[in-house]
N, C-alpha and C. Protein backbone atom coordinates (compact mmCIF):
# COMPACT_ATOMS: atom_id res chain seq x y z
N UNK A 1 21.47 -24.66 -0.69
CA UNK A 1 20.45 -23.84 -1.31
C UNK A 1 19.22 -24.71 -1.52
N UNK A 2 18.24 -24.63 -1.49
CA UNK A 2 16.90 -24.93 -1.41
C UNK A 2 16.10 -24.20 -2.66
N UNK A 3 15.60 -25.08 -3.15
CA UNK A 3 14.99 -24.54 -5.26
C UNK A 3 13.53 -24.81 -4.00
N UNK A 4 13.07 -23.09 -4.60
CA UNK A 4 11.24 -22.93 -4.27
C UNK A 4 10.80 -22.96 -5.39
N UNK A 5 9.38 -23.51 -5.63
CA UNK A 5 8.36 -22.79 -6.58
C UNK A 5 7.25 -22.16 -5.97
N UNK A 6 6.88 -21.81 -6.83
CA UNK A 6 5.28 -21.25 -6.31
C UNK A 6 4.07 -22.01 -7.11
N UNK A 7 3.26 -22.22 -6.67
CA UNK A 7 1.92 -23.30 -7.26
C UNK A 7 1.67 -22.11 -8.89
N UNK A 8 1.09 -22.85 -9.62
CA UNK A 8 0.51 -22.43 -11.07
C UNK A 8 -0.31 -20.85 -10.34
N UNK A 9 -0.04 -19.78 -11.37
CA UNK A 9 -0.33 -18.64 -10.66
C UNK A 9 -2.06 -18.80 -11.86
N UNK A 10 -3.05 -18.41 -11.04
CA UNK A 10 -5.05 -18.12 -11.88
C UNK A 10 -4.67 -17.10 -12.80
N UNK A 11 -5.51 -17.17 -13.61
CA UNK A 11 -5.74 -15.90 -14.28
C UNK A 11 -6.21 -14.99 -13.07
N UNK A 12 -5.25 -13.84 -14.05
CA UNK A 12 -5.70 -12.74 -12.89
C UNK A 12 -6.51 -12.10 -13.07
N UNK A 13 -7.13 -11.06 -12.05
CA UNK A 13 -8.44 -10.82 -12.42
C UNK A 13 -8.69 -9.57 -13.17
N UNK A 14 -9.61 -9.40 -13.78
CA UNK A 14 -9.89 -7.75 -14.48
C UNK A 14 -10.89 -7.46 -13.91
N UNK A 15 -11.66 -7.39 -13.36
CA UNK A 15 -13.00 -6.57 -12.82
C UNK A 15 -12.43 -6.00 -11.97
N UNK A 16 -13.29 -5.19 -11.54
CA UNK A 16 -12.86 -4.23 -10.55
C UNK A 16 -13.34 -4.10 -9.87
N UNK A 17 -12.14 -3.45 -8.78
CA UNK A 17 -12.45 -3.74 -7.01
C UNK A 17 -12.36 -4.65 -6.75
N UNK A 18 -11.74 -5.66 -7.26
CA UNK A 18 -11.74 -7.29 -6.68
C UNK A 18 -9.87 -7.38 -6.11
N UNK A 19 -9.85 -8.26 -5.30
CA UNK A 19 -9.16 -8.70 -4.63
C UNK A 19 -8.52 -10.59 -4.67
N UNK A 20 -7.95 -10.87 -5.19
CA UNK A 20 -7.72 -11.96 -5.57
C UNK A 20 -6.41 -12.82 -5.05
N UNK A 21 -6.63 -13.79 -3.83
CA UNK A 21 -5.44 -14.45 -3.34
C UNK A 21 -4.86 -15.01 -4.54
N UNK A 22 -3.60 -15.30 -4.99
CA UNK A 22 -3.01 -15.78 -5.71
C UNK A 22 -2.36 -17.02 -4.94
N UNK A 23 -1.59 -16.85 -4.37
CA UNK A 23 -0.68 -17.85 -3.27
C UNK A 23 -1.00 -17.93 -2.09
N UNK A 24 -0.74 -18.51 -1.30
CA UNK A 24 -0.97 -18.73 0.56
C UNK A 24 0.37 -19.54 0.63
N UNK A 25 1.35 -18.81 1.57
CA UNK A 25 2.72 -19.66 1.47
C UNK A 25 2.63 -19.90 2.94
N UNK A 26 1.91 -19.19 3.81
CA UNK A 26 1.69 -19.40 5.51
C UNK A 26 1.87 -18.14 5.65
N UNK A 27 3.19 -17.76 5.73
CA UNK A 27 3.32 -16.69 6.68
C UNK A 27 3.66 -15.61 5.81
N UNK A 28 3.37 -15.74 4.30
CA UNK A 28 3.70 -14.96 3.25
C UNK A 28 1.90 -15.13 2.19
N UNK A 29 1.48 -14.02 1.90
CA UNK A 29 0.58 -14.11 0.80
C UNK A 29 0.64 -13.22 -0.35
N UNK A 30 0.17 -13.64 -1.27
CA UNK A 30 0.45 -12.87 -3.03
C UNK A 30 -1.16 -12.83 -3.36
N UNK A 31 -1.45 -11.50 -3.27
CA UNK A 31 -2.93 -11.30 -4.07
C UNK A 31 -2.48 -10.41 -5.31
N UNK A 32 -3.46 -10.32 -6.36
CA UNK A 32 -3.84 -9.23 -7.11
C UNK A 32 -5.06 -8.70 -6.90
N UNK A 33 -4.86 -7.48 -6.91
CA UNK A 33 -5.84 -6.52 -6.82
C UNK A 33 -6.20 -5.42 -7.52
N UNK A 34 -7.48 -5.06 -7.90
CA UNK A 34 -7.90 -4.24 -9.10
C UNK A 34 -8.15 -2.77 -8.09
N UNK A 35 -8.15 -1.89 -9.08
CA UNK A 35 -9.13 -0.18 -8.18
C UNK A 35 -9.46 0.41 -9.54
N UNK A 36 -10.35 0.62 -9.52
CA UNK A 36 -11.16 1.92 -10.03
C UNK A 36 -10.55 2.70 -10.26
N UNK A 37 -10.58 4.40 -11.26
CA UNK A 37 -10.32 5.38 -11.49
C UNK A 37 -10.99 6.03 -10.21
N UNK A 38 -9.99 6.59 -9.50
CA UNK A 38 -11.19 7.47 -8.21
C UNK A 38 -10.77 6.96 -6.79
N UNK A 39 -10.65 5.11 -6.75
CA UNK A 39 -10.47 4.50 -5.79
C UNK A 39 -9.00 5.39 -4.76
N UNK A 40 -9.30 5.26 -3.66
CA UNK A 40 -8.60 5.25 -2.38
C UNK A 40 -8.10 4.37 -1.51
N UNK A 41 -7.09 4.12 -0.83
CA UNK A 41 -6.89 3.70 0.64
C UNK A 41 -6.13 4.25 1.11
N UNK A 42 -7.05 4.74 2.31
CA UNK A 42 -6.73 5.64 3.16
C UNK A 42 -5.38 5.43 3.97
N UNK A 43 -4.72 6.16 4.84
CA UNK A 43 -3.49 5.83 5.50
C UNK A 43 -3.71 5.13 6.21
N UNK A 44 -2.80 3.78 6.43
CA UNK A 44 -2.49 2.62 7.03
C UNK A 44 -1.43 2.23 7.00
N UNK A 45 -0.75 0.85 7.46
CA UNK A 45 0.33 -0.10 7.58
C UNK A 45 0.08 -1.23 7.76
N UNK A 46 1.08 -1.95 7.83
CA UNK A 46 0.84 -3.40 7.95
C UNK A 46 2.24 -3.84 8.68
N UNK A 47 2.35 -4.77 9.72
CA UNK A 47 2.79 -5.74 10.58
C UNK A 47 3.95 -6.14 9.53
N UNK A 48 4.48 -6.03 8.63
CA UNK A 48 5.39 -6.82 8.00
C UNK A 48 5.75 -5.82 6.50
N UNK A 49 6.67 -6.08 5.70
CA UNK A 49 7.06 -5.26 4.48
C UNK A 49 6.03 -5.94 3.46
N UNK A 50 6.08 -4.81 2.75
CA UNK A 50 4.91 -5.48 1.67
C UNK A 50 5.63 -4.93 0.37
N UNK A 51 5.27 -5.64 -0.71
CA UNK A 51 6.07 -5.51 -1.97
C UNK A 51 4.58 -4.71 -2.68
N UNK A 52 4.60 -4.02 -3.75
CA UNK A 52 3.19 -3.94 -4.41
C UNK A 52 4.19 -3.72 -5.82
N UNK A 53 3.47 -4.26 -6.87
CA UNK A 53 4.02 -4.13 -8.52
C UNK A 53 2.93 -4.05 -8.88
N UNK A 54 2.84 -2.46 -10.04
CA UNK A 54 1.59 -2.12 -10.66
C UNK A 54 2.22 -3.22 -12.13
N UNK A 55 0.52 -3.84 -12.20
CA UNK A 55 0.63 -4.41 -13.36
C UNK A 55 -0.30 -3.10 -14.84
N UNK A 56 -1.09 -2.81 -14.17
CA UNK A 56 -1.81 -1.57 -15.06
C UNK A 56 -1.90 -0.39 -14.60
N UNK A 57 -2.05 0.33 -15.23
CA UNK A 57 -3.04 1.84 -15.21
C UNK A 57 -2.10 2.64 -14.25
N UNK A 58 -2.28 3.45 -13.21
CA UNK A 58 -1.85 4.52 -12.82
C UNK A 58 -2.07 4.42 -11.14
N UNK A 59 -1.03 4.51 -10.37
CA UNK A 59 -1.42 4.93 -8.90
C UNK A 59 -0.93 5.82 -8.58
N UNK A 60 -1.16 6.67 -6.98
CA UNK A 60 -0.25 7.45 -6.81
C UNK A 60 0.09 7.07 -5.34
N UNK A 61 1.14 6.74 -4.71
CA UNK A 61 1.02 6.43 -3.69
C UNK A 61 1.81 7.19 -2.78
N UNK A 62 1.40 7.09 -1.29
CA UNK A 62 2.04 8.16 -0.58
C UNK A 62 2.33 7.64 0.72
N UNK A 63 3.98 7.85 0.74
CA UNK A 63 4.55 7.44 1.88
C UNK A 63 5.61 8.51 2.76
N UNK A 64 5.64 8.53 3.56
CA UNK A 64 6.51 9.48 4.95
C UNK A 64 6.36 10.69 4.19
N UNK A 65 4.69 11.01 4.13
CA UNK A 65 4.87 12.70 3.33
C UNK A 65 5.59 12.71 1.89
N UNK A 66 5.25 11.67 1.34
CA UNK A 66 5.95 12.14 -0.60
C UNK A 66 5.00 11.16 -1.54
N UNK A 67 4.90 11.96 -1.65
CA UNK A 67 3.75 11.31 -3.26
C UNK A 67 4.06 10.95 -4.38
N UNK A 68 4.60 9.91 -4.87
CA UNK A 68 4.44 9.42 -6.38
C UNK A 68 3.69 8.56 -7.15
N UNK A 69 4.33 8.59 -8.19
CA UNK A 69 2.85 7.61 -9.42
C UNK A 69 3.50 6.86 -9.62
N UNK A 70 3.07 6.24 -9.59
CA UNK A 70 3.55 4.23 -10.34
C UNK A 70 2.69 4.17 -11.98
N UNK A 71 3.25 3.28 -12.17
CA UNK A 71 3.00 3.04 -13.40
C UNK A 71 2.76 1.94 -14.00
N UNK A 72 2.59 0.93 -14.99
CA UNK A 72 3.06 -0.73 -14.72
C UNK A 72 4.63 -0.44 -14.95
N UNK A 73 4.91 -1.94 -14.31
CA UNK A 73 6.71 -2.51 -14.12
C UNK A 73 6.88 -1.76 -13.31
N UNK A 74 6.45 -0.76 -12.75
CA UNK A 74 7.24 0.27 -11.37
C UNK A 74 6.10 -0.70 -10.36
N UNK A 75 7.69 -0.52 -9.14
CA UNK A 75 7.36 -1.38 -7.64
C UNK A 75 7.88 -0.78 -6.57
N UNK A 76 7.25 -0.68 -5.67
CA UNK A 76 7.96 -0.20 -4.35
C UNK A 76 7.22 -1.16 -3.24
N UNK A 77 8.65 -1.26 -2.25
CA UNK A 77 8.14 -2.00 -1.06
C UNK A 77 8.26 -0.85 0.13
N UNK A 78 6.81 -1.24 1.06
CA UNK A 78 6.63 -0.56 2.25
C UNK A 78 7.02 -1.16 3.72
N UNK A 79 8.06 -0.81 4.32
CA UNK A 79 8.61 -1.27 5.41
C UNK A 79 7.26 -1.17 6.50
N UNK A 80 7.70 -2.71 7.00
CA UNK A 80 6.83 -2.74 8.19
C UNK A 80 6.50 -1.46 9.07
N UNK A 81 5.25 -1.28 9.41
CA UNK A 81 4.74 -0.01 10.37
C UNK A 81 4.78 1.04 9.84
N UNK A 82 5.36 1.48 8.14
CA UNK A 82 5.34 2.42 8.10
C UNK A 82 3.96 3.11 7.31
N UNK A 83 3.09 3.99 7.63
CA UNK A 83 2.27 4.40 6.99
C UNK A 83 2.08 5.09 6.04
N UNK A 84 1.44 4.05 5.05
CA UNK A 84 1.23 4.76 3.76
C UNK A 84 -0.29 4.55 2.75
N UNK A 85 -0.54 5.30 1.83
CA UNK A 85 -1.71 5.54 1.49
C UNK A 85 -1.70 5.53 0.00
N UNK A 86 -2.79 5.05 -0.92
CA UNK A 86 -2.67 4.82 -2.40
C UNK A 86 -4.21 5.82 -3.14
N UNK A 87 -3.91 6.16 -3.86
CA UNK A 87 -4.97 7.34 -4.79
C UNK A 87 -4.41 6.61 -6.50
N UNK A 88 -6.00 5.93 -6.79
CA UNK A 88 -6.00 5.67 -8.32
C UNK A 88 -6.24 6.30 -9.21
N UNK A 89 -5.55 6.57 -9.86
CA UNK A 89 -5.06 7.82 -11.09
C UNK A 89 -6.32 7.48 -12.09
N UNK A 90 -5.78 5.71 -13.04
CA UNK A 90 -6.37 5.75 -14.56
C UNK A 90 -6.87 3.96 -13.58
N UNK A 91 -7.76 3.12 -13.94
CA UNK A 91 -8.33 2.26 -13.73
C UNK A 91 -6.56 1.07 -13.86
N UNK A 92 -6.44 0.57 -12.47
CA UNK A 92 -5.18 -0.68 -12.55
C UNK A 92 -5.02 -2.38 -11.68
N UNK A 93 -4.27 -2.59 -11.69
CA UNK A 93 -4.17 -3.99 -11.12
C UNK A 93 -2.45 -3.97 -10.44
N UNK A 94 -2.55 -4.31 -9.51
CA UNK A 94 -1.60 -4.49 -8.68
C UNK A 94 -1.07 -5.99 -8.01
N UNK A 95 -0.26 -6.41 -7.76
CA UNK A 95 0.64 -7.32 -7.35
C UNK A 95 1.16 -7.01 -5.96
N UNK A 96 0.50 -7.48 -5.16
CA UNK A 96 0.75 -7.71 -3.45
C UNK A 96 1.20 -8.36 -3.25
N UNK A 97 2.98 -8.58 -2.52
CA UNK A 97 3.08 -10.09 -2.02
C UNK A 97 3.54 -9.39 -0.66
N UNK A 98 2.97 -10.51 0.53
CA UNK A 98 3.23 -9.48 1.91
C UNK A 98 3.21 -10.50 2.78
């Protein structure tokens, strides 16, 4: 077995609309990221599974046709290629590691 750490994690950010690398592991990265009340992203995917953990406020996100809200402490991961799309409920911050 092999003990990882991860480097001292920044304060994370509160403004909004910002985007914030946290880690660079190579072939793995951890941002936080803020949205607006209102904010969108549109349907997409990504090349690899992606983890997202709401740290604030409200999302709703939508995957293979089903829509739910996150909340903070609620997490869902999106399997590689599959397309999915996020609608910001109440102003939040999210936890990307992908």
């Amino acid at each position: 077995m092999v003990k990882n750490s991860l480097p001292a994690i920044p304060h994370l950010p509160t403004d909004k609309a910002a985007m914030t690398l946290l880690t660079d592991l190579g072939d793995r990265k951890a941002y936080c990221k803020t949205f607006r009340t209102g904010d969108r992203m549109p349907p997409h995917h990504a090349n690899s599974d992606v983890f997202v953990l709401v740290l604030d406020g409200q999302i709703d996100i939508t995957m293979a046709d089903e829509t739910l809200r996150f909340q903070p402490g609620e997490w869902v991961v999106f399997p590689a290629l599959l397309t999915h799309a996020l609608d910001c409920v109440a102003d939040a911050r999210v936890l990307i590691f992908r």
